[in-house]
N, C-alpha and C. Protein backbone atom coordinates (compact mmCIF):
# COMPACT_ATOMS: atom_id res chain seq x y z
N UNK A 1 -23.44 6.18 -1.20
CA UNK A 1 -23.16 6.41 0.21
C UNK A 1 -23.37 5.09 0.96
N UNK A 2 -22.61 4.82 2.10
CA UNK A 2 -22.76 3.71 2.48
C UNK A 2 -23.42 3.82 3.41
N UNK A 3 -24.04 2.64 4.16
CA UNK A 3 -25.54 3.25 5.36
C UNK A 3 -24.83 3.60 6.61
N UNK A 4 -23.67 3.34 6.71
CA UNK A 4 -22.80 4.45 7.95
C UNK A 4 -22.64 5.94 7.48
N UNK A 5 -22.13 5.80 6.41
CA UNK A 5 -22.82 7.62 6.31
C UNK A 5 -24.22 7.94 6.31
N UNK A 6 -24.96 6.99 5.73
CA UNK A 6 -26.75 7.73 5.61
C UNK A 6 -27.15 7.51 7.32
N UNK A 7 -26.49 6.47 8.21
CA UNK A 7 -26.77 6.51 9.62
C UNK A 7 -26.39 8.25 10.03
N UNK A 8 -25.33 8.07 9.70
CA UNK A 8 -24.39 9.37 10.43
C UNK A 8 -25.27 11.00 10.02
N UNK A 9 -25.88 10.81 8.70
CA UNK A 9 -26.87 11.98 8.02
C UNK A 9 -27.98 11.71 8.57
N UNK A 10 -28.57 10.60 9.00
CA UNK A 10 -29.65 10.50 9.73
C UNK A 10 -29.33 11.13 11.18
N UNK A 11 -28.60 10.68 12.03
CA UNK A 11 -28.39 11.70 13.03
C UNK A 11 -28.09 12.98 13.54
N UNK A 12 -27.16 13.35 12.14
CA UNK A 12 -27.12 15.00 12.26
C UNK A 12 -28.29 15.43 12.01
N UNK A 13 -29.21 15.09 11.16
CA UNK A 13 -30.49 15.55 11.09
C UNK A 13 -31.31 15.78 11.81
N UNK A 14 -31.69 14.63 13.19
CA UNK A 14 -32.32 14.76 14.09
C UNK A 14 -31.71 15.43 15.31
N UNK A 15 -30.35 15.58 15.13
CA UNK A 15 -29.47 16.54 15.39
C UNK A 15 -29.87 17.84 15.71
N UNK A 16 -30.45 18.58 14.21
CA UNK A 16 -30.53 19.62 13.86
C UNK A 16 -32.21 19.44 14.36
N UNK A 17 -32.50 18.82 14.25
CA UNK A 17 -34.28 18.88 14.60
C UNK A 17 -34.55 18.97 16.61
N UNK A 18 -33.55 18.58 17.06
CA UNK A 18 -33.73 18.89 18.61
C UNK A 18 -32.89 19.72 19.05
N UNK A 19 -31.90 20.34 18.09
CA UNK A 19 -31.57 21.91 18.73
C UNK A 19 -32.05 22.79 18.02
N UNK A 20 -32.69 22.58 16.92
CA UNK A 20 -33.71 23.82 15.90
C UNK A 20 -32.79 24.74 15.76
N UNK A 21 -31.69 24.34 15.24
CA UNK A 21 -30.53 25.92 14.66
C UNK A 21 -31.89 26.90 14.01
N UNK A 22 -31.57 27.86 14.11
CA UNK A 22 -31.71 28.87 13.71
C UNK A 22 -31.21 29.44 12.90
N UNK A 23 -31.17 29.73 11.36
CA UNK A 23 -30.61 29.93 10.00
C UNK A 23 -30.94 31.72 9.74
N UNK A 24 -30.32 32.16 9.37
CA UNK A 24 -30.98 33.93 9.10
C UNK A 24 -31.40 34.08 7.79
N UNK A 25 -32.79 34.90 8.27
CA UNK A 25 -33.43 35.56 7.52
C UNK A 25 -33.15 35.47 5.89
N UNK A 26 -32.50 36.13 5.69
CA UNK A 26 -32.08 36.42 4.10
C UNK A 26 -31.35 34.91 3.42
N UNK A 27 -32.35 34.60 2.88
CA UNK A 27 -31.86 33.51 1.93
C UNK A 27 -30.94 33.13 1.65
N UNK A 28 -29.82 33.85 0.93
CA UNK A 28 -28.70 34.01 0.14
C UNK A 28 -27.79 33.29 1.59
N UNK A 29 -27.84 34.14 2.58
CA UNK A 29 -26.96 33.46 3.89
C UNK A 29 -27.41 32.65 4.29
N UNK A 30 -29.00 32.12 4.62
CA UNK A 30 -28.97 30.98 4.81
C UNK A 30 -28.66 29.81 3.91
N UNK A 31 -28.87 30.11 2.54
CA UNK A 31 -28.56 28.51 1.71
C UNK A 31 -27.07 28.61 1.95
N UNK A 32 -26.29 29.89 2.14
CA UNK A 32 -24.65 29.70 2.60
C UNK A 32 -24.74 29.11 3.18
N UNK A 33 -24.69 29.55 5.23
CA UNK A 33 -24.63 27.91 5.80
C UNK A 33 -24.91 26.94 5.90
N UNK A 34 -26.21 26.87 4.97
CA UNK A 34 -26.38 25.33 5.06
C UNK A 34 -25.80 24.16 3.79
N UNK A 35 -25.09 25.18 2.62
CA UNK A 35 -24.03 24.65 1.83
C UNK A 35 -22.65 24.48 2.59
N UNK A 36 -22.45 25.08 3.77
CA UNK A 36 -21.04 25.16 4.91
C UNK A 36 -20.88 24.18 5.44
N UNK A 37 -22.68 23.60 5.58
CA UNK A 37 -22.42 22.41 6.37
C UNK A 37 -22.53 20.93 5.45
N UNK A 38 -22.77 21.11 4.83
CA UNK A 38 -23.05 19.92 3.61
C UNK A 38 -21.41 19.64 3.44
N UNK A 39 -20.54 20.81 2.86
CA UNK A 39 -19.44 20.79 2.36
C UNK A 39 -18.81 20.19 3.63
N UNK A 40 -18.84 20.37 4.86
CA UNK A 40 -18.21 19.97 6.03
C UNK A 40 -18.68 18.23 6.38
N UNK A 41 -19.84 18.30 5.88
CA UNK A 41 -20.00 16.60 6.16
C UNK A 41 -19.15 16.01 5.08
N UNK A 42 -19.24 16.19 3.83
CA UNK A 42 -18.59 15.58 3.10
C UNK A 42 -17.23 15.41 3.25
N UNK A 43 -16.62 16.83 3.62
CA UNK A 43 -15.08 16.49 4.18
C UNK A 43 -14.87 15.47 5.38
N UNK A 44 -15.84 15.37 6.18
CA UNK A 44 -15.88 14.19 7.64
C UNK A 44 -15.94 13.09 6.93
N UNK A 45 -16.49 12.83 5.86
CA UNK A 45 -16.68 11.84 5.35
C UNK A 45 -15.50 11.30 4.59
N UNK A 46 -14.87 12.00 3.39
CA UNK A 46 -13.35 12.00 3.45
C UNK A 46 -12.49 11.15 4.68
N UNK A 47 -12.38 11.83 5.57
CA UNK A 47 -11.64 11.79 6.57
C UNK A 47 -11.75 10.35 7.17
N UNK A 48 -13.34 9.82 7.39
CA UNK A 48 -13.97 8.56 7.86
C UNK A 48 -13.18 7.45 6.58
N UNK A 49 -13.04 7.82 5.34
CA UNK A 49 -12.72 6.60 4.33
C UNK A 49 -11.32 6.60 4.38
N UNK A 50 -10.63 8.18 4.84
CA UNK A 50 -9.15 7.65 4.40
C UNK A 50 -8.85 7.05 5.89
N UNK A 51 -9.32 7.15 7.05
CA UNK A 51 -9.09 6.52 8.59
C UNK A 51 -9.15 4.62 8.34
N UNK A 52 -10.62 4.64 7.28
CA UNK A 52 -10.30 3.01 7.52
C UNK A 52 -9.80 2.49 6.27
N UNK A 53 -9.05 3.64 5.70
CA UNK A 53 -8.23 3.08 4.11
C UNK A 53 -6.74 2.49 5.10
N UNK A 54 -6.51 3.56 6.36
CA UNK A 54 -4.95 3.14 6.77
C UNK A 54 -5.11 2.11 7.92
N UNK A 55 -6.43 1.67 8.29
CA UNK A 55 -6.32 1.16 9.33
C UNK A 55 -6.38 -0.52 8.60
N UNK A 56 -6.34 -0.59 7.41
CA UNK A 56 -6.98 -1.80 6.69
C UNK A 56 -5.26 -1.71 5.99
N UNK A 57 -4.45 -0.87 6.32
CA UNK A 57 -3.08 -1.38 5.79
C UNK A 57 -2.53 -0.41 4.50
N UNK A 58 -3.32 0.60 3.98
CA UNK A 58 -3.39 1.41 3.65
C UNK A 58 -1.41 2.37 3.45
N UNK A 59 -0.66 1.98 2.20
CA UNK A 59 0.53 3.34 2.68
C UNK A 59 0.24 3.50 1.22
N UNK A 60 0.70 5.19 1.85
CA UNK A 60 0.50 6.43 0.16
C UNK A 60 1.89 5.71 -0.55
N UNK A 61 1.27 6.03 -1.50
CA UNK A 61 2.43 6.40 -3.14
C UNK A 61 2.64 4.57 -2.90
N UNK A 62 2.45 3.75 -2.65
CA UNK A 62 3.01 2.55 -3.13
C UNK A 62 1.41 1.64 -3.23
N UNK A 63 0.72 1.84 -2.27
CA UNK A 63 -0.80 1.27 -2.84
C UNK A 63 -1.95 1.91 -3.51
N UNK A 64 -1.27 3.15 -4.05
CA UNK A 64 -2.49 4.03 -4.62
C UNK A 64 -2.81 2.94 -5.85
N UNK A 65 -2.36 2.22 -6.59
CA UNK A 65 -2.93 1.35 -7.41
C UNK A 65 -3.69 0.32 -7.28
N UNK A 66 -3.89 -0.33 -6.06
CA UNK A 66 -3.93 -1.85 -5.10
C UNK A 66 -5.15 -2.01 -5.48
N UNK A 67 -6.37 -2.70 -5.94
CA UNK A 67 -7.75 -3.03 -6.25
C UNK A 67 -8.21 -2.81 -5.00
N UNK A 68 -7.67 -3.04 -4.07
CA UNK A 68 -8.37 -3.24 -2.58
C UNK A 68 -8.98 -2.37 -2.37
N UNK A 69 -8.25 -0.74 -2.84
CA UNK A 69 -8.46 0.72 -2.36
C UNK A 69 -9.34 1.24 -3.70
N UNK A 70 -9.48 0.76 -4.49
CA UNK A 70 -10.05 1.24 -5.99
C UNK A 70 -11.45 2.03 -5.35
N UNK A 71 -12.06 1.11 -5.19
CA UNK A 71 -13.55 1.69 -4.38
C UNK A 71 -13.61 2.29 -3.45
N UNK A 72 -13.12 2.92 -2.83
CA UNK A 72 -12.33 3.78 -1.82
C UNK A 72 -12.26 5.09 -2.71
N UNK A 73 -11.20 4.95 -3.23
CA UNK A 73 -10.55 6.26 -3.97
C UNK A 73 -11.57 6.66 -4.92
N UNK A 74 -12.63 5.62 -5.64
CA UNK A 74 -13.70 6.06 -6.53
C UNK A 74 -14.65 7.11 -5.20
N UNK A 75 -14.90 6.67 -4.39
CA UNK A 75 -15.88 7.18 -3.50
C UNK A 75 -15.31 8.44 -2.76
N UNK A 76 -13.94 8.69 -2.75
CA UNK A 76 -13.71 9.74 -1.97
C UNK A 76 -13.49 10.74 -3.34
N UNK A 77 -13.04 10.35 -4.61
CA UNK A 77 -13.55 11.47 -5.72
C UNK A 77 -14.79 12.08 -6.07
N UNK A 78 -15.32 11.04 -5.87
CA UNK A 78 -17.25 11.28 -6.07
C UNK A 78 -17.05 12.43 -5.10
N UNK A 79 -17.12 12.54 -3.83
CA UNK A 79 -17.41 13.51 -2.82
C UNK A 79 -16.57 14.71 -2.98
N UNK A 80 -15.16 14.66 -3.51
CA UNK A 80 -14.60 15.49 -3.60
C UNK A 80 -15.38 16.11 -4.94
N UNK A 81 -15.33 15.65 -6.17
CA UNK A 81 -16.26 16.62 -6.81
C UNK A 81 -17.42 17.22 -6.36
N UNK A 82 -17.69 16.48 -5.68
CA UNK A 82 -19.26 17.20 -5.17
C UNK A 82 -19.23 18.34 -4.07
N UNK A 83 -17.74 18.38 -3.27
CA UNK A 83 -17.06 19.40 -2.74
C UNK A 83 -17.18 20.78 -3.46
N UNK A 84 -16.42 20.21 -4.82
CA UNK A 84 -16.16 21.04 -5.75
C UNK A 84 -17.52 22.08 -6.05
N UNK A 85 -18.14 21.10 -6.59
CA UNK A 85 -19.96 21.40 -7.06
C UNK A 85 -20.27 22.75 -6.10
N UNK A 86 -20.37 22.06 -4.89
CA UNK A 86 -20.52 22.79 -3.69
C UNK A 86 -19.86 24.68 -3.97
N UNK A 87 -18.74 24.52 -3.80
CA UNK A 87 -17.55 25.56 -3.47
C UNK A 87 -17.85 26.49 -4.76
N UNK A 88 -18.52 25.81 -6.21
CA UNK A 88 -18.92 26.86 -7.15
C UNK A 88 -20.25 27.29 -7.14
N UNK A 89 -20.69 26.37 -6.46
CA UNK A 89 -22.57 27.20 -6.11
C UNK A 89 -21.70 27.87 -5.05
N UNK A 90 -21.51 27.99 -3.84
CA UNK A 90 -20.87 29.19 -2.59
C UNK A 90 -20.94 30.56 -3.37
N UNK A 91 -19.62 30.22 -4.70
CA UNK A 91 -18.85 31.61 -5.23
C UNK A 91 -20.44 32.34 -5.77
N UNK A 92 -20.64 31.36 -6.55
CA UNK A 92 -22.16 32.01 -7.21
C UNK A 92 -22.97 32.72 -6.63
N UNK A 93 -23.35 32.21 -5.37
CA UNK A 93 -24.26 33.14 -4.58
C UNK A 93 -23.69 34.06 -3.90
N UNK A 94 -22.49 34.04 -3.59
CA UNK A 94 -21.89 35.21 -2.84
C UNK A 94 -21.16 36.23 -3.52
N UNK A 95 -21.33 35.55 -4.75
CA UNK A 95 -21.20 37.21 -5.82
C UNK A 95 -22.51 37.65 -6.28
N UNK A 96 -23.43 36.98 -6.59
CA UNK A 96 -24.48 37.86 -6.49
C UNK A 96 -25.22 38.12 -5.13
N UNK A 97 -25.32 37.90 -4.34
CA UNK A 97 -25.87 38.28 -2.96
C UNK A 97 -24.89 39.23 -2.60
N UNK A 98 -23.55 39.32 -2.88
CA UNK A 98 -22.49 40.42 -2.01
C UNK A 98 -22.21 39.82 -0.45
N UNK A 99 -22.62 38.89 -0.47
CA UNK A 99 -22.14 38.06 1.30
C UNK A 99 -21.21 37.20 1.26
N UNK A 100 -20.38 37.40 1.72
CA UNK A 100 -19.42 36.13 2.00
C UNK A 100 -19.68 34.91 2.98
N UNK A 101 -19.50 33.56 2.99
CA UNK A 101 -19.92 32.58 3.75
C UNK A 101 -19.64 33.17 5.20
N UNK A 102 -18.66 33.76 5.35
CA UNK A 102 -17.88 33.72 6.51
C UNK A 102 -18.89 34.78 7.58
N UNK A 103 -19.57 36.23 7.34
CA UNK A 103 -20.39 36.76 7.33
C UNK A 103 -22.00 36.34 7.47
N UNK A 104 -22.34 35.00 6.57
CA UNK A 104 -23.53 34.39 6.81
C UNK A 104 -23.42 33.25 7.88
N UNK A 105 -22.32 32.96 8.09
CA UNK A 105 -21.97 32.32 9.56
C UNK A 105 -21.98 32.84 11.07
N UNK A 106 -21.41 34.28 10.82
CA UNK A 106 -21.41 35.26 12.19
C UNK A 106 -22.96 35.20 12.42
N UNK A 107 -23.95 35.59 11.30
CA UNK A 107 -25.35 35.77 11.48
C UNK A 107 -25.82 34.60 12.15
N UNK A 108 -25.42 33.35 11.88
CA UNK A 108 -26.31 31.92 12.26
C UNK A 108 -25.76 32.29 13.75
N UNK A 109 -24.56 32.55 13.82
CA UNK A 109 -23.56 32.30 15.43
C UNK A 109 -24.44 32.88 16.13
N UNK A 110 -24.89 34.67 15.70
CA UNK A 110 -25.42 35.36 16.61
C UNK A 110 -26.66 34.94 17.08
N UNK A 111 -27.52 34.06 15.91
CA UNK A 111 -28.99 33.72 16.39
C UNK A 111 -28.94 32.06 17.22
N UNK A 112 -28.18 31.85 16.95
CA UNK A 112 -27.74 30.78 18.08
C UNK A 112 -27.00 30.89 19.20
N UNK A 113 -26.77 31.88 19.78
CA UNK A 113 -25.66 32.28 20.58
C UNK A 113 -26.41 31.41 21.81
N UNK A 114 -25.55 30.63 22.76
CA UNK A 114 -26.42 30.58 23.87
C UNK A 114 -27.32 29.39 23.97
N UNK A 115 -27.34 28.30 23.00
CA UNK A 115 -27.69 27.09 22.67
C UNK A 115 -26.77 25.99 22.67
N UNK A 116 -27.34 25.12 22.75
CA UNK A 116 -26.22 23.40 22.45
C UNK A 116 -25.46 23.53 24.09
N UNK A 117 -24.55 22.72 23.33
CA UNK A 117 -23.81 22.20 24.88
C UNK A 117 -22.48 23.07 24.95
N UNK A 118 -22.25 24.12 23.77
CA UNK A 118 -20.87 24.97 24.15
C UNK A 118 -21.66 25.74 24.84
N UNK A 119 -22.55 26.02 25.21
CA UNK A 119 -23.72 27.44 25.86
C UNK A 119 -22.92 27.36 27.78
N UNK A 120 -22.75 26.37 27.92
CA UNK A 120 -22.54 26.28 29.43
C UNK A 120 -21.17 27.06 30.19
């Protein structure tokens, strides 16, 4: 990880430490959303490498080979497997718990309802 992402994980963190989300009760839904949100940084993160893959000159199908981008494309596979990783622990627990992510999200929504800066 490069220290603009460990900056960027350092701030969601303290993020999360001065609005104190509120996670529910039952385990199984909370390690859901908080695998919802892991999987969601990593996709931001995606998004952050392919922004300064095109802004550095970056075009598909003719520089996917270019050395320039090698370390790039190594680093956005790393994360995408780890996407992956992610998305088969999800299935795992939500076949044995019987919860779907989507369900352990309504729960976080409801115990947060009324917080942060959409509250206004």
């Amino acid at each position: 990880m490069t220290s603009r992402q460990k900056q960027n994980n350092r701030y969601a963190a303290a993020e999360r430490r001065i609005l104190r989300v509120r996670y529910p009760q039952n385990p199984a839904a909370r390690k859901l959303c908080q695998l919802d949100e892991q999987r969601d940084r990593y996709s931001k993160a995606i998004d952050e490498v392919f922004g300064g893959m095109y802004r550095r000159g970056f075009r598909p199908g003719i520089d996917n080979e270019n050395p320039a981008f090698l370390a790039d494309f190594d680093l956005i596979n790393r994360w995408q497997k780890e996407q992956e990783r992610i998305a088969r622990r999800v299935a795992r627990i939500e076949q044995a718990s019987g919860k779907t992510t989507e369900q352990a999200l309504h729960e976080k929504y409801l115990l947060n309802a009324g917080r942060g800066s959409q509250s206004y």
